[in-house]
Protein backbone atom coordinates (compact mmCIF):
# COMPACT_ATOMS: atom_id res chain seq x y z
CA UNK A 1 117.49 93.18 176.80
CA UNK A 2 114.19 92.13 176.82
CA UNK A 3 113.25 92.15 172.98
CA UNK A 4 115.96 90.16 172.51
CA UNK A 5 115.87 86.12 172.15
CA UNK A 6 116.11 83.67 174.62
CA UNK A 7 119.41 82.17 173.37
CA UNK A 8 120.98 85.53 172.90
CA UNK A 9 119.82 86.81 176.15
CA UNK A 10 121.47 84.31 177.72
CA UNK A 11 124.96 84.85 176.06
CA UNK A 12 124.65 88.29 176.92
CA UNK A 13 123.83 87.74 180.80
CA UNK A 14 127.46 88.43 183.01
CA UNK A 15 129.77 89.58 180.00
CA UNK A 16 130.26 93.56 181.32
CA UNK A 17 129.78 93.36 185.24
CA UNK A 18 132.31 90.24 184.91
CA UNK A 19 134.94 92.55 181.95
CA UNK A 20 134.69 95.22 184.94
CA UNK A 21 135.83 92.93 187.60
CA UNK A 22 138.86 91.98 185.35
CA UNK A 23 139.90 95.28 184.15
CA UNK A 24 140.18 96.57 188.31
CA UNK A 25 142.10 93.12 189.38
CA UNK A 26 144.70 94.33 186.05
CA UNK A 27 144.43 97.84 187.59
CA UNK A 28 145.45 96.25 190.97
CA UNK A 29 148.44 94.48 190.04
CA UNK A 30 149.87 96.93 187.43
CA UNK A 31 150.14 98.99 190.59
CA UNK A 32 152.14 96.14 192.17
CA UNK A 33 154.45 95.28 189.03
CA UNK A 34 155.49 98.95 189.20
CA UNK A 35 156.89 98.69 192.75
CA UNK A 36 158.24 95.53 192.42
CA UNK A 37 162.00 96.05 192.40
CA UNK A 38 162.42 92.66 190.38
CA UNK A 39 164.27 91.72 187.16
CA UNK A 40 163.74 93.33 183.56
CA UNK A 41 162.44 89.68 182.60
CA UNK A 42 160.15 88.88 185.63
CA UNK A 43 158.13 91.89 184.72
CA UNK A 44 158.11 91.78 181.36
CA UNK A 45 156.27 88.05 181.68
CA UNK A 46 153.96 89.30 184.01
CA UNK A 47 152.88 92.74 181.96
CA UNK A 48 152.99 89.63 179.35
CA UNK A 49 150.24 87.40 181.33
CA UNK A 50 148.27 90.99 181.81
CA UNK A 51 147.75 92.04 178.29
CA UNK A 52 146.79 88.73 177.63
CA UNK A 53 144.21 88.48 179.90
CA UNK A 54 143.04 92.12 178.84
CA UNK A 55 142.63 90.79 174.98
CA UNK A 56 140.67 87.43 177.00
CA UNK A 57 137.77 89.37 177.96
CA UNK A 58 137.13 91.22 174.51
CA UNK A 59 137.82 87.72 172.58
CA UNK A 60 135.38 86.54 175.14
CA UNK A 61 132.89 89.35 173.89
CA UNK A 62 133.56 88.91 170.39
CA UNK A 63 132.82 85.21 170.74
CA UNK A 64 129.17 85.51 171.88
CA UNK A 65 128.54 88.39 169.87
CA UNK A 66 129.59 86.48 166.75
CA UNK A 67 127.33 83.54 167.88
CA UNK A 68 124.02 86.14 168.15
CA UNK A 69 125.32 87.38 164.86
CA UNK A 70 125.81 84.13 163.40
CA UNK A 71 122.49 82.36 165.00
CA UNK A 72 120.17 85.84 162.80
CA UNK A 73 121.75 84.95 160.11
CA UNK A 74 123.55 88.64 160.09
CA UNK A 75 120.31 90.36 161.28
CA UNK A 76 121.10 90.77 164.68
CA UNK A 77 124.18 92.94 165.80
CA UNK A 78 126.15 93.63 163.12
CA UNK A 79 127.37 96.84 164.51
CA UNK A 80 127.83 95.58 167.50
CA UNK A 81 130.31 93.15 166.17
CA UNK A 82 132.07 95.61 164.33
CA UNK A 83 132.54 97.25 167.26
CA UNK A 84 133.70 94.58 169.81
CA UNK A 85 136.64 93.34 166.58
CA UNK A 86 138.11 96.74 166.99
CA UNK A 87 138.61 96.39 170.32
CA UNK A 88 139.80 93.10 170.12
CA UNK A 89 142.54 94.35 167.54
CA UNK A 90 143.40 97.02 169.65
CA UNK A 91 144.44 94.25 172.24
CA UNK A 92 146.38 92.12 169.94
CA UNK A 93 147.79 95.34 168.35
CA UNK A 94 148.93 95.92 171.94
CA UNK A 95 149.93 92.45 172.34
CA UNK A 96 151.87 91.65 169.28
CA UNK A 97 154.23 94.79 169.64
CA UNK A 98 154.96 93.33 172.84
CA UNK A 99 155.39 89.93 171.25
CA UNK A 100 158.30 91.19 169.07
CA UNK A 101 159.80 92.42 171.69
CA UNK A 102 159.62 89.48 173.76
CA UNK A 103 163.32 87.66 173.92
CA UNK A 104 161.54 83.76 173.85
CA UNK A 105 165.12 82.57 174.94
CA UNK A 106 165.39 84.03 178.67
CA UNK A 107 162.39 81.76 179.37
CA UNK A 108 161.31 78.11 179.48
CA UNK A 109 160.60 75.83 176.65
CA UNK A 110 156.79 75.81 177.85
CA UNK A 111 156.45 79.32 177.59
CA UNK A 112 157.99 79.62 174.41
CA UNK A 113 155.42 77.25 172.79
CA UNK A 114 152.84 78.50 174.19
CA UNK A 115 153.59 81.83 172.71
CA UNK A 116 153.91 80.67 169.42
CA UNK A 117 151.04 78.72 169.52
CA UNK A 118 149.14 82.04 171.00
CA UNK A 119 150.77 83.81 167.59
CA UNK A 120 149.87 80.47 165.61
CA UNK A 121 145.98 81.06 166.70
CA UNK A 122 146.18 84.80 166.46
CA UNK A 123 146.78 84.63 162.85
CA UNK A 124 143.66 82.66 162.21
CA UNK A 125 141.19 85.07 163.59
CA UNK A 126 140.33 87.12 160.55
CA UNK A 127 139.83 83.92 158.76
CA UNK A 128 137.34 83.01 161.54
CA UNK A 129 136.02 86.54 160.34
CA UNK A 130 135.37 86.61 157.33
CA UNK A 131 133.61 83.00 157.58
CA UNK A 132 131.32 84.55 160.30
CA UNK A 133 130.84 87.73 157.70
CA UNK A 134 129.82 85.05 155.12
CA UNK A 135 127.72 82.84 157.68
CA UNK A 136 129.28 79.81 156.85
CA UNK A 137 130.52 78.77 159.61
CA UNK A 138 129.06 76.09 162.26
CA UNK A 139 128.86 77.06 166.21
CA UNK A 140 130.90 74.42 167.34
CA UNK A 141 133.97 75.72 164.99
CA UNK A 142 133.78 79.24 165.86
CA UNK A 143 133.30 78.09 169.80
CA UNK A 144 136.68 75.58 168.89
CA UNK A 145 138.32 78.06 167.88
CA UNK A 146 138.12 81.27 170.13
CA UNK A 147 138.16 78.84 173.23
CA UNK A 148 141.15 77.36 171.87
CA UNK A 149 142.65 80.44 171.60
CA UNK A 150 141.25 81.50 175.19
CA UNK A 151 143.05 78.71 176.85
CA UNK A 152 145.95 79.38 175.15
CA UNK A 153 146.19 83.09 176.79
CA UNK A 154 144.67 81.11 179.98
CA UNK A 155 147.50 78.57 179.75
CA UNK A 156 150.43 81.65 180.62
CA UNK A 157 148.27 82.07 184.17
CA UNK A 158 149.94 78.29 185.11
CA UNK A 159 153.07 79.48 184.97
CA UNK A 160 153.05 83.07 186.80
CA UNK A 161 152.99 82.44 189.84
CA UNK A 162 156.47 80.88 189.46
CA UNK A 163 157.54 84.57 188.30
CA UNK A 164 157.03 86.82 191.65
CA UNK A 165 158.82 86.55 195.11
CA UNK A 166 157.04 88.86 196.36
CA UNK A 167 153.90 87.62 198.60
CA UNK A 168 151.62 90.36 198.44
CA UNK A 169 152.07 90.56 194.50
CA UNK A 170 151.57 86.66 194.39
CA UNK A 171 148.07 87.28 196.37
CA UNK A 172 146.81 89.80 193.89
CA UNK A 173 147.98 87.60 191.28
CA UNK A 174 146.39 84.02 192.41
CA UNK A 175 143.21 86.87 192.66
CA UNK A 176 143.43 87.77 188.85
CA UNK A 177 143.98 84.70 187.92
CA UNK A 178 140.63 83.45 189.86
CA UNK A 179 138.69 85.69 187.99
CA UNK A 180 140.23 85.08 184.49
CA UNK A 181 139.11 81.35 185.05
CA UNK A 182 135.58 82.08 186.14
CA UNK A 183 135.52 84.44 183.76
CA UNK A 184 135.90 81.79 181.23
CA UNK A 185 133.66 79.04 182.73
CA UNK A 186 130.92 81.30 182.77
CA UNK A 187 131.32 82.04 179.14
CA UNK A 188 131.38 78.27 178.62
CA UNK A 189 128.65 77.62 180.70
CA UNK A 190 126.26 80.68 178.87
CA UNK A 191 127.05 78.63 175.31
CA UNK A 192 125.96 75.36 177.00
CA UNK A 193 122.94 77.08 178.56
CA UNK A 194 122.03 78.79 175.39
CA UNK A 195 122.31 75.20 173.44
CA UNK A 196 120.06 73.23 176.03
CA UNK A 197 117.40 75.98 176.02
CA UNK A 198 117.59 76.31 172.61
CA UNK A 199 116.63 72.77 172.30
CA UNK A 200 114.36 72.57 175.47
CA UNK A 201 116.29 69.46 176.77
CA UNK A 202 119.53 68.04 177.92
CA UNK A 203 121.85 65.20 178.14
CA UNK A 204 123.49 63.08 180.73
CA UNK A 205 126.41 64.52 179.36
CA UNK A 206 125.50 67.87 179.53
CA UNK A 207 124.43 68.28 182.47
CA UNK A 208 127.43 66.96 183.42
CA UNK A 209 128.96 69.50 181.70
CA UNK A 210 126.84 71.86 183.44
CA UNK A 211 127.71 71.38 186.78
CA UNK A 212 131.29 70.77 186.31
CA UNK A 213 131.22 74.60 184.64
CA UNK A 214 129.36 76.11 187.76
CA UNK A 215 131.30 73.79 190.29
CA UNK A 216 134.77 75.01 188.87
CA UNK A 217 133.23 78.55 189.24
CA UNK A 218 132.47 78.52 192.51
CA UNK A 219 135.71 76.72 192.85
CA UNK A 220 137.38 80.01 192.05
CA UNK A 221 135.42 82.38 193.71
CA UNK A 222 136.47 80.81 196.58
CA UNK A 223 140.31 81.21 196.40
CA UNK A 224 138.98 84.64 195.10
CA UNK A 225 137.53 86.06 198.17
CA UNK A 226 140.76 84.24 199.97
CA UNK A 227 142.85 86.08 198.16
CA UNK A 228 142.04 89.93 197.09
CA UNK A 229 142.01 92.61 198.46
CA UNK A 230 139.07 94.05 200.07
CA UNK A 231 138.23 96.76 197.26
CA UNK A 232 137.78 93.63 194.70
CA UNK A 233 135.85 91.64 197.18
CA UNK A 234 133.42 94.42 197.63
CA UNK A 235 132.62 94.76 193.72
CA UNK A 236 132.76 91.03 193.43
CA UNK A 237 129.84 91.07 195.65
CA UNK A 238 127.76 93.82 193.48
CA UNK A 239 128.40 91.85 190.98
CA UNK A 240 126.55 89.06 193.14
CA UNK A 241 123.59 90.72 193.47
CA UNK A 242 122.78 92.22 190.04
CA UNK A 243 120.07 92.09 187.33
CA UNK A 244 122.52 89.51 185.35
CA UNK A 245 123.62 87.43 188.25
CA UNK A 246 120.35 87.21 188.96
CA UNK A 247 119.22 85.76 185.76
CA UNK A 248 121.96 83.49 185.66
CA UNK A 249 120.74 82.03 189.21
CA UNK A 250 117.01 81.89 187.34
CA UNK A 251 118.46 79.80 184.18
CA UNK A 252 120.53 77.87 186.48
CA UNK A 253 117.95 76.41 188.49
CA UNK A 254 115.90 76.05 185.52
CA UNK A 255 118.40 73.47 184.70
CA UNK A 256 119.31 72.14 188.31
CA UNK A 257 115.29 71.49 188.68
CA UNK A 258 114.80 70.37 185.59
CA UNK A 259 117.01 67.43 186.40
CA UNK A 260 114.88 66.91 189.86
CA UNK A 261 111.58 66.62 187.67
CA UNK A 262 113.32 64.65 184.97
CA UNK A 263 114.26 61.73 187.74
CA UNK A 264 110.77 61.85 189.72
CA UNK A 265 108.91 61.69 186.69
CA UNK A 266 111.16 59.16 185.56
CA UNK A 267 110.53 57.14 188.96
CA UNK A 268 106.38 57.95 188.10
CA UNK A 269 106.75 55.48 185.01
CA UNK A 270 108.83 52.99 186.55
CA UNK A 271 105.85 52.69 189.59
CA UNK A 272 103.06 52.76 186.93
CA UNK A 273 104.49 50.93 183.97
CA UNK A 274 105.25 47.07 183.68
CA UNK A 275 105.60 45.34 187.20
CA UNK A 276 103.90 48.70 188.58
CA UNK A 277 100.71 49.68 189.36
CA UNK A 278 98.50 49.47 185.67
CA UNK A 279 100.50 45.35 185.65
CA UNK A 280 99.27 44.89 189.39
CA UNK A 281 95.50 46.37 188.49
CA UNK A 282 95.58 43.63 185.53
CA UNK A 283 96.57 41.02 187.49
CA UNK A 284 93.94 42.04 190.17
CA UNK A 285 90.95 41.73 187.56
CA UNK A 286 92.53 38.83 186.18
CA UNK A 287 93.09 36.42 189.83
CA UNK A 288 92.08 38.99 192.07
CA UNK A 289 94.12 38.15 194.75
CA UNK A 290 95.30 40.28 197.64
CA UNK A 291 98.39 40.77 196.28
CA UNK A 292 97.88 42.49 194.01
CA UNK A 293 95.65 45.02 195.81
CA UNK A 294 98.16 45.39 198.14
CA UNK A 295 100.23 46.22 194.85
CA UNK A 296 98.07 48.46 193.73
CA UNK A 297 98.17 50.32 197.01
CA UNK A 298 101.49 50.77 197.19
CA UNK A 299 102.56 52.16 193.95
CA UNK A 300 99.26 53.97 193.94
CA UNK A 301 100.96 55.95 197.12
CA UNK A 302 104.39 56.03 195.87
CA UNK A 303 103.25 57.87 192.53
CA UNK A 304 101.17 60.41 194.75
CA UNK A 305 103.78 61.03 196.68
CA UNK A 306 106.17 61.65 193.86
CA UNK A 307 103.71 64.46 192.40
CA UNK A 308 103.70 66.23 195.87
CA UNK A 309 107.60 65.95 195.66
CA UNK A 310 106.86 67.87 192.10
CA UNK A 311 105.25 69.92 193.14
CA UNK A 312 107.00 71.18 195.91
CA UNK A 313 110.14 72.19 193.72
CA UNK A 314 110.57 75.79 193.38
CA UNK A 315 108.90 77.92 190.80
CA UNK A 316 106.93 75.26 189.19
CA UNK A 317 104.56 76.84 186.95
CA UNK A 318 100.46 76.21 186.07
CA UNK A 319 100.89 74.41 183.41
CA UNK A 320 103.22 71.94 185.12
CA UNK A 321 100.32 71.74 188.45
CA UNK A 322 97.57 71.20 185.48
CA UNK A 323 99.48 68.46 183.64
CA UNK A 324 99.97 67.00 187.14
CA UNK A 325 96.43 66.98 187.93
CA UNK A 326 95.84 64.46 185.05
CA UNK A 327 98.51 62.33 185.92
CA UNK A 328 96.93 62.19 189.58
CA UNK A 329 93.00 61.98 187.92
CA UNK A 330 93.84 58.83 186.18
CA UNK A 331 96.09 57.07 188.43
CA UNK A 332 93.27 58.24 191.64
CA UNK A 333 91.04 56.30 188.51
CA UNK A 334 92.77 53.03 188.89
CA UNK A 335 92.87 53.52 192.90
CA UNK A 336 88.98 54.14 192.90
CA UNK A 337 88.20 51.00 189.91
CA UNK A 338 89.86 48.37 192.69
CA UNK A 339 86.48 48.12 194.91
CA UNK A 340 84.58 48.10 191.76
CA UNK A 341 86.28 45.22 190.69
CA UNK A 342 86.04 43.81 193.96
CA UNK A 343 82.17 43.55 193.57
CA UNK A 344 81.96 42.42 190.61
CA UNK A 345 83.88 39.48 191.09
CA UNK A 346 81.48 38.70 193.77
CA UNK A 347 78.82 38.66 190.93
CA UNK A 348 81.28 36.50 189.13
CA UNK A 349 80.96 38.24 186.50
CA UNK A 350 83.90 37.47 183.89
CA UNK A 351 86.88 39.17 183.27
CA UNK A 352 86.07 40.32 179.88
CA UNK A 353 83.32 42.29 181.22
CA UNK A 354 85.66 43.61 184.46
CA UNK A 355 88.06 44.23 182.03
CA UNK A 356 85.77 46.39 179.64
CA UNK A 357 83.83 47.97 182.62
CA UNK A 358 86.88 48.79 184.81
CA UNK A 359 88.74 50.39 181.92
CA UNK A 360 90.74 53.46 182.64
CA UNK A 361 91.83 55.78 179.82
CA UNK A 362 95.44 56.80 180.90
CA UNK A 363 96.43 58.54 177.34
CA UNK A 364 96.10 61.37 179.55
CA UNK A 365 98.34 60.39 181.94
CA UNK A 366 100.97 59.07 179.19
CA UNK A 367 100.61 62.49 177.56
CA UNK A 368 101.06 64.72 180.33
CA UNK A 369 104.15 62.94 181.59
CA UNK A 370 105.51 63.02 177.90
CA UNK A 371 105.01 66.83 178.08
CA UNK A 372 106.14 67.32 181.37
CA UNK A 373 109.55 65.13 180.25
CA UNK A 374 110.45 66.94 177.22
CA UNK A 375 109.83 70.55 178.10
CA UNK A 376 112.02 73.20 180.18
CA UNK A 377 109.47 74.91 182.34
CA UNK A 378 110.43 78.42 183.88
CA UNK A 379 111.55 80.28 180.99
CA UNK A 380 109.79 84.00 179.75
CA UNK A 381 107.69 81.85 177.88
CA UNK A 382 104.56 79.40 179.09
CA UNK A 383 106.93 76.62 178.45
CA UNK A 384 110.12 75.03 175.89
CA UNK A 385 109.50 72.81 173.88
């Protein structure tokens, strides 16, 4: 994985330890349904809700694939693609014989539209296809569409529960379902991750996104490890401790810290700007009153201390302690120009010439916080800009 991109890499991170997880929970309660001693249509809606789930994972696949593909302009993983489509139309295959034989009338009016809307989307995949084939297609409509068609089959999971009186079935089932969700939000959150690294910034509004997507994960992992059984539990927590998760955890706090830096540095130019320290050093050479020392003093420490809250986040790299180093140099500058100033007043000399001989470069300053703001830090490379 490691001549590939960036972006890709990161849509690639989780997808087979995560399919693995789902195909044993399916394993698991096909067991079950076989014992179960229930009625010919309680069994056929939860075989149904299986399959389903089954063709989620490769349309899950196929999704990110077609995004790599898509993002090289046809370069990168052609074959690949090819590859995941025919499983994918194995599954619907699979799940379209079923379909026909699927009497809509022995269930609820909710499940019957959301099977025809599942055969509604089906129908538009190969046109999805052959626009993907062509590359002319955007990102957002091929996401739209196969997560669309994701919570469609994610949609029959609401309503299966409802379909089993039999507790030890409904366990493994509230299980699967656990793992089809975070098996979805950790698809979502890969495209979102991709997006913001490919860019080398984010949003209010994505973040947001962000940690709703790893909140409602870890919202299902824990009615996971409530719920299944203790084989599932074990590889849920391999899964835990691979190469991927462990990449996921790197681009994750990547993110998480990059919000941290994002509001000190933030809180750096509110303490230097207007009102701040450089407005209190003006007014010092200007009236030098006490004031304004004591002004200067104080946001002189608060912007210090901010750094050294910088700098103790995790994993910040050299380039980030370097560009700090400036920031402190100039500001230390200012601290340093206040006794200066203090003396020549006593010479009364005028504030023109204070002015001209106190004067502090801080482009410096103003450019290393303007670096520090707009890149992502922590990546394979130095920096992302």
């Amino acid at each position: 994985m490691n001549n590939i991109s960036l972006k890709n890499k990161i849509l690639l991170i989780l997808a087979i330890p995560i399919a693995v997880i789902i195909l044993l929970s399916g394993t698991v309660i096909y067991e079950k349904i076989k014992e179960q001693n229930s009625n010919k249509e309680t069994k056929a809606y939860l075989e149904f809700s299986i399959d389903s789930n089954e063709l989620l994972s490769k349309l899950q696949l196929e999704r990110d694939v077609s995004l790599i593909y898509l993002n090289s302009y046809g370069k990168e993983y052609k074959n690949r693609l090819i590859s995941h489509r025919e499983n994918t139309r194995k599954k619907i295959e699979k799940l379209d014989k079923f379909l026909l034989s699927l009497d809509n009338n022995i269930y609820s009016n909710d499940v019957a539209k959301k099977i025809n809307l599942l055969k509604k989307e089906l129908v538009k995949i190969n046109y999805i296809r052959k626009k993907v084939d062509e590359i002319s297609i955007s990102d957002k409509k091929l996401n739209d569409y196969y997560t669309k068609l994701i919570k469609t089959i994610l949609s029959f999971m609401d309503n299966i529960l409802s379909y089993s009186n039999d507790g030890i079935l409904s366990k493994k089932l509230q299980s699967y379902i656990s793992i089809s969700n975070i098996t979805e939000y950790a698809s979502q959150e890969r495209i979102l991750l991709r997006d913001i690294f490919e860019k080398g910034s984010f949003s209010n509004n994505e973040y947001f996104q962000f940690s709703s997507l790893v909140s409602s994960q870890n919202t299902f992992s824990n009615i996971f490890a409530k719920v299944a059984q203790e084989v599932q539990i074990k590889e849920f927590n391999k899964i835990k401790i691979c190469v991927e998760c462990k990449e996921v955890e790197k681009y994750r706090n990547i993110l998480f810290n990059k919000s941290k830096k994002d509001q000190i540095i933030s809180h750096i130019r509110e303490l230097a700007g207007f009102g701040g320290l450089v407005h209190n050093f003006k007014n010092y050479i200007i009236r030098g009153e006490d004031k304004y020392l004591n002004g200067i003093q104080k946001y002189h420490t608060g912007i210090l201390r901010d750094i050294n809250k910088y700098r103790r986040i995790n994993n910040i790299t050299k380039e980030e302690k370097r560009l700090l180093k400036k920031i402190k140099n100039v500001f230390n500058t200012y601290m340093g120009n206040m006794l200066d100033i203090s003396d020549y007043k006593k010479e009364q000399r005028s504030i023109n010439d204070i002015d001209m001989l106190t004067k502090v470069i801080h482009s410096e300053a103003l450019s290393a916080l303007n670096i520090l703001t707009k890149s992502m830090f922590g990546t394979d490379d130095k920096k992302s800009v």
